[in-house]
PDB file of N, CA and C in Angstrom:
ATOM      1  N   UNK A   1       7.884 128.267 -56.177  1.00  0.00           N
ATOM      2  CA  UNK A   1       6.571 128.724 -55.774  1.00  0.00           C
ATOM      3  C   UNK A   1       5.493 128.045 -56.589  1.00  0.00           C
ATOM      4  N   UNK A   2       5.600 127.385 -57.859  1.00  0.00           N
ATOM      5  CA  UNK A   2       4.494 127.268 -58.716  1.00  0.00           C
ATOM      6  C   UNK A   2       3.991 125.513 -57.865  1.00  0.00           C
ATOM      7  N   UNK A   3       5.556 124.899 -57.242  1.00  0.00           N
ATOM      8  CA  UNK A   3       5.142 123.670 -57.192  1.00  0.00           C
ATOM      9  C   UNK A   3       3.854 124.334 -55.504  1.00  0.00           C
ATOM     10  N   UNK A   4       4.111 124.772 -54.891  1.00  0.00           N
ATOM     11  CA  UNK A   4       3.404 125.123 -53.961  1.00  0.00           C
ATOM     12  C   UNK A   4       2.101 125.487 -54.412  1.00  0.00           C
ATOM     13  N   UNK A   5       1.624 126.892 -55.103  1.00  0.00           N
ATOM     14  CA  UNK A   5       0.508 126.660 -55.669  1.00  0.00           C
ATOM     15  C   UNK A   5      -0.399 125.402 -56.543  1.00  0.00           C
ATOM     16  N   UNK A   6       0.564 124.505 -57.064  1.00  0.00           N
ATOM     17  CA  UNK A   6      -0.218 123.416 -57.037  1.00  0.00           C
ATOM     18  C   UNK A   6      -0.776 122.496 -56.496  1.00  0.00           C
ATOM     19  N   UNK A   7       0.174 122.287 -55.246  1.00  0.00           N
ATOM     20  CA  UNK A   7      -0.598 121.890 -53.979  1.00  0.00           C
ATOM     21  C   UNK A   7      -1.618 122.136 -53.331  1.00  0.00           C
ATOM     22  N   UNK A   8      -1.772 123.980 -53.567  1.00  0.00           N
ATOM     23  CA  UNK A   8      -2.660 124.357 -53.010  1.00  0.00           C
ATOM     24  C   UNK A   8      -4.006 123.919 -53.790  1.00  0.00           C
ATOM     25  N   UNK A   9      -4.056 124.276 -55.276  1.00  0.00           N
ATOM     26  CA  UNK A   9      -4.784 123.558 -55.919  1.00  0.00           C
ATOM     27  C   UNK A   9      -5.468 122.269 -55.820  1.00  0.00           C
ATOM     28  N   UNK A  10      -4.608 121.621 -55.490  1.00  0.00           N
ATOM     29  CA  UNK A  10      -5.282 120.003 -55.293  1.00  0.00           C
ATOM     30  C   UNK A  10      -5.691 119.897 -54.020  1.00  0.00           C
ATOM     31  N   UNK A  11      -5.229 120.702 -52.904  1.00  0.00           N
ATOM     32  CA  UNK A  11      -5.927 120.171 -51.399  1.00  0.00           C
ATOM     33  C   UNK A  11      -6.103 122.185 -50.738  1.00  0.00           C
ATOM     34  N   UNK A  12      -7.305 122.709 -51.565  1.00  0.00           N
ATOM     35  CA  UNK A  12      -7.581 124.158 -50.912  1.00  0.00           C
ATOM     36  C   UNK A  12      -7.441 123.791 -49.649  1.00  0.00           C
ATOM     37  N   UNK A  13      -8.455 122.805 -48.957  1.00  0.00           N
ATOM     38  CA  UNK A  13      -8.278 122.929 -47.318  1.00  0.00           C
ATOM     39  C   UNK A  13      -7.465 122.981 -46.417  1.00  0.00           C
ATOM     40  N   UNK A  14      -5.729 122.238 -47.165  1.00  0.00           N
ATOM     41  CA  UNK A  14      -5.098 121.393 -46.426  1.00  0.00           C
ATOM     42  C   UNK A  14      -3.683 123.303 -46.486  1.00  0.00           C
ATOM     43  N   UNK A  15      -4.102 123.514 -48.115  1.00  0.00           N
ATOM     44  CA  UNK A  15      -2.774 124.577 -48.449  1.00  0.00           C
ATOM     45  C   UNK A  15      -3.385 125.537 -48.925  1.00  0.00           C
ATOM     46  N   UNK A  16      -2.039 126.464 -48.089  1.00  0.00           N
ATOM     47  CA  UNK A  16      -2.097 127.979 -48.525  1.00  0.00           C
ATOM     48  C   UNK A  16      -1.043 128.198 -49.341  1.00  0.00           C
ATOM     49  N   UNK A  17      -1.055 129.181 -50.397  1.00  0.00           N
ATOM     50  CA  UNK A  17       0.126 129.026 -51.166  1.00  0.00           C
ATOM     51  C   UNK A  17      -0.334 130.987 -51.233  1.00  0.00           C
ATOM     52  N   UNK A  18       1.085 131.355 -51.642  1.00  0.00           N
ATOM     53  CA  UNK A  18       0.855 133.359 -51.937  1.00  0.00           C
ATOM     54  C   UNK A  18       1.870 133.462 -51.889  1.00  0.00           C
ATOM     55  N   UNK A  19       2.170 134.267 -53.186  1.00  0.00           N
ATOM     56  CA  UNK A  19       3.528 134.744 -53.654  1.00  0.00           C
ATOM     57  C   UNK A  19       3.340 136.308 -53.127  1.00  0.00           C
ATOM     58  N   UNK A  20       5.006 136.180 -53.075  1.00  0.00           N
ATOM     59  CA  UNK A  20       5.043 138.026 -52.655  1.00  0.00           C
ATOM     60  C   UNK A  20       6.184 138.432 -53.577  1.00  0.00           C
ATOM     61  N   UNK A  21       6.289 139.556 -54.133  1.00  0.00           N
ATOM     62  CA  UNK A  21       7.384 139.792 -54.806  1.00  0.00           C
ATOM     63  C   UNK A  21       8.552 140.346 -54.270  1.00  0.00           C
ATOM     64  N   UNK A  22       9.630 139.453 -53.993  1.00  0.00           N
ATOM     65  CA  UNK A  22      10.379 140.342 -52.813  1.00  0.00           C
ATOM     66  C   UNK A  22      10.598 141.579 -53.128  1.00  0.00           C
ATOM     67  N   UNK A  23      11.125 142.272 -54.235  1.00  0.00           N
ATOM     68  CA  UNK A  23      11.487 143.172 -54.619  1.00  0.00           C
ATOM     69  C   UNK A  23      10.356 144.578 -53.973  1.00  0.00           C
ATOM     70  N   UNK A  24       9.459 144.401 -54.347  1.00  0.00           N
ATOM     71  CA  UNK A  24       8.276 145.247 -54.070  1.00  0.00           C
ATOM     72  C   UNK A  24       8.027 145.237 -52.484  1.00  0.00           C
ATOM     73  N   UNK A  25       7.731 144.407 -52.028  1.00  0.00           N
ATOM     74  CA  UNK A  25       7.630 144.126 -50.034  1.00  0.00           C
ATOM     75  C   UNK A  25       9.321 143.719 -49.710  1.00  0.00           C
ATOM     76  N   UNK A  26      10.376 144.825 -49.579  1.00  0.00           N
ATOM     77  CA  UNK A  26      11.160 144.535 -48.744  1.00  0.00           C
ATOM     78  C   UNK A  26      11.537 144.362 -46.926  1.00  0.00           C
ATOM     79  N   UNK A  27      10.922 144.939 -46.441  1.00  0.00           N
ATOM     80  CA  UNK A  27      10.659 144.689 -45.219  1.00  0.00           C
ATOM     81  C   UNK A  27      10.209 143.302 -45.106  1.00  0.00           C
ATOM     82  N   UNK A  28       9.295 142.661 -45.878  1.00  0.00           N
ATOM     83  CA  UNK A  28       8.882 141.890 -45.853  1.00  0.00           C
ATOM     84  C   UNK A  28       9.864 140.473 -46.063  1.00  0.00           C
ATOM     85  N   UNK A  29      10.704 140.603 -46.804  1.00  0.00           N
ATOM     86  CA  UNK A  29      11.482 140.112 -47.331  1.00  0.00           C
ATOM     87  C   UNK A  29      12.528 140.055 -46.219  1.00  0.00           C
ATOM     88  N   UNK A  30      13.048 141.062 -45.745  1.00  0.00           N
ATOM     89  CA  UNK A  30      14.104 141.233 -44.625  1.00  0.00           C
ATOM     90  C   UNK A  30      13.828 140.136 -43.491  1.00  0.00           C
ATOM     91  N   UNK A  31      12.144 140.334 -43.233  1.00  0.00           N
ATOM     92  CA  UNK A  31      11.944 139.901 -41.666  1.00  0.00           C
ATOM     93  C   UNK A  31      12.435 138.153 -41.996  1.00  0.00           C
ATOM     94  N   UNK A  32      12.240 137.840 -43.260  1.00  0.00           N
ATOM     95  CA  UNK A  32      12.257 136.569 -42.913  1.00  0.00           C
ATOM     96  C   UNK A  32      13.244 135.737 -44.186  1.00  0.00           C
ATOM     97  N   UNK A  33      14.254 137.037 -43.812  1.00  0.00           N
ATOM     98  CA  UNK A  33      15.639 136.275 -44.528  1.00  0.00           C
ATOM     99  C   UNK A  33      15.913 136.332 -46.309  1.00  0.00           C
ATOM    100  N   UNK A  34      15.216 136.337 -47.187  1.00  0.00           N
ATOM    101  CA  UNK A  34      14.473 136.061 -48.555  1.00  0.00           C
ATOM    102  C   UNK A  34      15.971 136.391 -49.251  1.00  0.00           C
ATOM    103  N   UNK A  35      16.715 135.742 -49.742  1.00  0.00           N
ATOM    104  CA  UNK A  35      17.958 136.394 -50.501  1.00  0.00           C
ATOM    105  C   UNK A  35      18.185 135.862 -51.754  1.00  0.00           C
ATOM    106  N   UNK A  36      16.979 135.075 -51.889  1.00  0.00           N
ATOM    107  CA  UNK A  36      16.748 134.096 -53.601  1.00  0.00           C
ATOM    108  C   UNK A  36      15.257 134.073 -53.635  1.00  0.00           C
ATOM    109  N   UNK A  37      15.237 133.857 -55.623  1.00  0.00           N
ATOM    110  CA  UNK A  37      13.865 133.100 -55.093  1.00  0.00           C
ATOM    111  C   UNK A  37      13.902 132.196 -56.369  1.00  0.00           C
ATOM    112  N   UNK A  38      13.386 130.996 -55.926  1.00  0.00           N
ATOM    113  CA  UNK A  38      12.209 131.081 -55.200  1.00  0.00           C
ATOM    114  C   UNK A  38      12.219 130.858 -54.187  1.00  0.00           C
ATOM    115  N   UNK A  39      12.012 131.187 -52.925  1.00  0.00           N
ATOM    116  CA  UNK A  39      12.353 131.123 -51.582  1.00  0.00           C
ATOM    117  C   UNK A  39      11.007 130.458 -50.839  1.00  0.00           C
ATOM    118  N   UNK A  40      10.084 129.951 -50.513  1.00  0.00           N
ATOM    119  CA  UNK A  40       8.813 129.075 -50.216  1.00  0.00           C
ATOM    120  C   UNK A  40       9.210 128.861 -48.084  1.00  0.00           C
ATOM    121  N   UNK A  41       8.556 129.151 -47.791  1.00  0.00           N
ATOM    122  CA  UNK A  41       8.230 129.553 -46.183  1.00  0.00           C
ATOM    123  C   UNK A  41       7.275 128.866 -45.573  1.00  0.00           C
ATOM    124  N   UNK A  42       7.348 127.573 -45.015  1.00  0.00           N
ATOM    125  CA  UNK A  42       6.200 126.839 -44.589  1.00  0.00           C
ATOM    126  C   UNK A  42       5.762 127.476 -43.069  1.00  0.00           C
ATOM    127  N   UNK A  43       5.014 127.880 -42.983  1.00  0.00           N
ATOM    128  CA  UNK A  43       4.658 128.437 -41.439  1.00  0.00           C
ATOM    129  C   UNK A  43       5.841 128.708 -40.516  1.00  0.00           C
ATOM    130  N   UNK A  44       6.303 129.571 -41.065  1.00  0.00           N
ATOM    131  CA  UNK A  44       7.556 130.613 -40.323  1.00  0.00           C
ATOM    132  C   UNK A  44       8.278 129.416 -39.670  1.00  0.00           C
ATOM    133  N   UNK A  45       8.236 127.927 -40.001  1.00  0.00           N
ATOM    134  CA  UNK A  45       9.176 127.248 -39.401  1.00  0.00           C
ATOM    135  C   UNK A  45      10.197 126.517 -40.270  1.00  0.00           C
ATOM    136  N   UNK A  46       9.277 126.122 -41.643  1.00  0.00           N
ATOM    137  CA  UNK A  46      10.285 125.641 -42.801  1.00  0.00           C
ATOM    138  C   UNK A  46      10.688 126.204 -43.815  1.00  0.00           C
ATOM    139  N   UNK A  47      11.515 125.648 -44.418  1.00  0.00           N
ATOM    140  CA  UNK A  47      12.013 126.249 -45.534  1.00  0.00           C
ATOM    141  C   UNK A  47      12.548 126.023 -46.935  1.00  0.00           C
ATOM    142  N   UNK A  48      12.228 125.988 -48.072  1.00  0.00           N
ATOM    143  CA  UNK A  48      12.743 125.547 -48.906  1.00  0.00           C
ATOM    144  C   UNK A  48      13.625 126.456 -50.303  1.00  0.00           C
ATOM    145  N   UNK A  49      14.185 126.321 -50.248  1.00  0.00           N
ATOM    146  CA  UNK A  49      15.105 127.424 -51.007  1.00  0.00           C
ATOM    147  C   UNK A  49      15.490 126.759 -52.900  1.00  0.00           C
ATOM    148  N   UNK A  50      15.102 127.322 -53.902  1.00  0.00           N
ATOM    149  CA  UNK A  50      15.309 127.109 -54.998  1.00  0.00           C
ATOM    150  C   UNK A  50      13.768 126.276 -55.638  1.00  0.00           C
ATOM    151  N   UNK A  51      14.012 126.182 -56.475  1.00  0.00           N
ATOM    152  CA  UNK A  51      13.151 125.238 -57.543  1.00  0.00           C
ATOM    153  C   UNK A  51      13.164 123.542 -57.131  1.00  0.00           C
ATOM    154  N   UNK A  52      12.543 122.855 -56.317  1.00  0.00           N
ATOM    155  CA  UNK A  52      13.121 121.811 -55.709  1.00  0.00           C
ATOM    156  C   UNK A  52      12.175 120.541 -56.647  1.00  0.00           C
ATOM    157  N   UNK A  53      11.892 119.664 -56.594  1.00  0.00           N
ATOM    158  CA  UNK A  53      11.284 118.533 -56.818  1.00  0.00           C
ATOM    159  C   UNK A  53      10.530 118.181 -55.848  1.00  0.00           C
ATOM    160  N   UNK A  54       9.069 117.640 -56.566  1.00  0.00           N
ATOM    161  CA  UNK A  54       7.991 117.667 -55.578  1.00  0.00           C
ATOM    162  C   UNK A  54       8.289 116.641 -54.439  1.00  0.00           C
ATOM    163  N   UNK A  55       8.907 115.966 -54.516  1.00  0.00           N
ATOM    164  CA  UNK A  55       9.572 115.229 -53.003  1.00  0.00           C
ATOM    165  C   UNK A  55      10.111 115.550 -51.832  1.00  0.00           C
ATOM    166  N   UNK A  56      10.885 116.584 -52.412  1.00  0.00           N
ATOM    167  CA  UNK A  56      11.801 117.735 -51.350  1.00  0.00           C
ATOM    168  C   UNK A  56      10.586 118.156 -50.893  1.00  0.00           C
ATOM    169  N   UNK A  57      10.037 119.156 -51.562  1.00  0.00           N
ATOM    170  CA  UNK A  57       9.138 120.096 -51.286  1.00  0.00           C
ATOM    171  C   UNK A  57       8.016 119.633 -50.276  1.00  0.00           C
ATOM    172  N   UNK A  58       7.143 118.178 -50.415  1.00  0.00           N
ATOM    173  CA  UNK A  58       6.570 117.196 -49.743  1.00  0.00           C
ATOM    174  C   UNK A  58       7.206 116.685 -48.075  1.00  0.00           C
ATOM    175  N   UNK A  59       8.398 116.690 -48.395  1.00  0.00           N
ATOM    176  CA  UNK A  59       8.807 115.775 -47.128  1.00  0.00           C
ATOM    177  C   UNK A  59       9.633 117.070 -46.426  1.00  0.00           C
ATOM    178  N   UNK A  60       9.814 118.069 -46.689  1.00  0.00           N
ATOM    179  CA  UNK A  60       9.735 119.420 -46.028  1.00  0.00           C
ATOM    180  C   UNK A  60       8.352 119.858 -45.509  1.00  0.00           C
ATOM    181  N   UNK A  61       7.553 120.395 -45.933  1.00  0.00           N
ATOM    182  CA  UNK A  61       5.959 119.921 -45.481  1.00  0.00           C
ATOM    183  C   UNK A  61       6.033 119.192 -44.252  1.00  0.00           C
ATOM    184  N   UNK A  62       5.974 118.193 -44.419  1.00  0.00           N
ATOM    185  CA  UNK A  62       5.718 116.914 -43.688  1.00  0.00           C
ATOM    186  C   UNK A  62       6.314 117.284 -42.394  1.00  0.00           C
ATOM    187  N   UNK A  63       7.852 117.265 -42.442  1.00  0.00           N
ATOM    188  CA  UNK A  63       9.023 117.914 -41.436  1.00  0.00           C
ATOM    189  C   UNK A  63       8.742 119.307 -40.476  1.00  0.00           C
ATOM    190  N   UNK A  64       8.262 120.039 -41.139  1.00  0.00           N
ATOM    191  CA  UNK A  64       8.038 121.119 -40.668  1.00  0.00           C
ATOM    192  C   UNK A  64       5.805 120.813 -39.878  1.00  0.00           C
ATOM    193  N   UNK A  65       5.439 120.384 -40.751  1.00  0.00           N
ATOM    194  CA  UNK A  65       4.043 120.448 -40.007  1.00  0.00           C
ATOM    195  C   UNK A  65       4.485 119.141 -38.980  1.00  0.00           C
ATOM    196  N   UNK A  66       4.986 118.659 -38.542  1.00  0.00           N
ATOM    197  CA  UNK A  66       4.925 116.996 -37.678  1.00  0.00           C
ATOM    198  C   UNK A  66       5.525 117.531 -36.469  1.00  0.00           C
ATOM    199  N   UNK A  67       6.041 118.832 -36.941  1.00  0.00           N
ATOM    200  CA  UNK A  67       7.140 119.634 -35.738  1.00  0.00           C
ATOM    201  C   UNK A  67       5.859 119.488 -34.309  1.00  0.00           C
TER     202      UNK A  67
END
């Protein structure tokens, strides 16, 4: 999640970044699978699961918005 908020940081217009604590919003958590975290959710279409490297994280982005 932190590499996401930094993204958001450098391009407000482009990114949204918001952590949820699964623990606290479970429903929330349920609807959309959450069974680790850091778990990162690009517009209910991508997905990135763990602590990744800003490359992964980038060309997931990319993958998921080009959809």
């Amino acid at each position: 999640m932190l590499l996401a908020y930094q993204m958001a940081m450098e391009n407000p217009k482009m990114v949204l970044a918001e952590g949820v604590e699964a623990m606290e919003f479970q429903e929330l958590s349920q609807q959309y699978g959450i069974s680790g975290v850091p778990d990162t959710v690009i517009n209910a279409a991508g997905r990135v699961v763990g602590a990744v490297p800003e490359q992964q994280m980038l060309a997931e982005l990319i993958r998921t918005l080009g959809k």
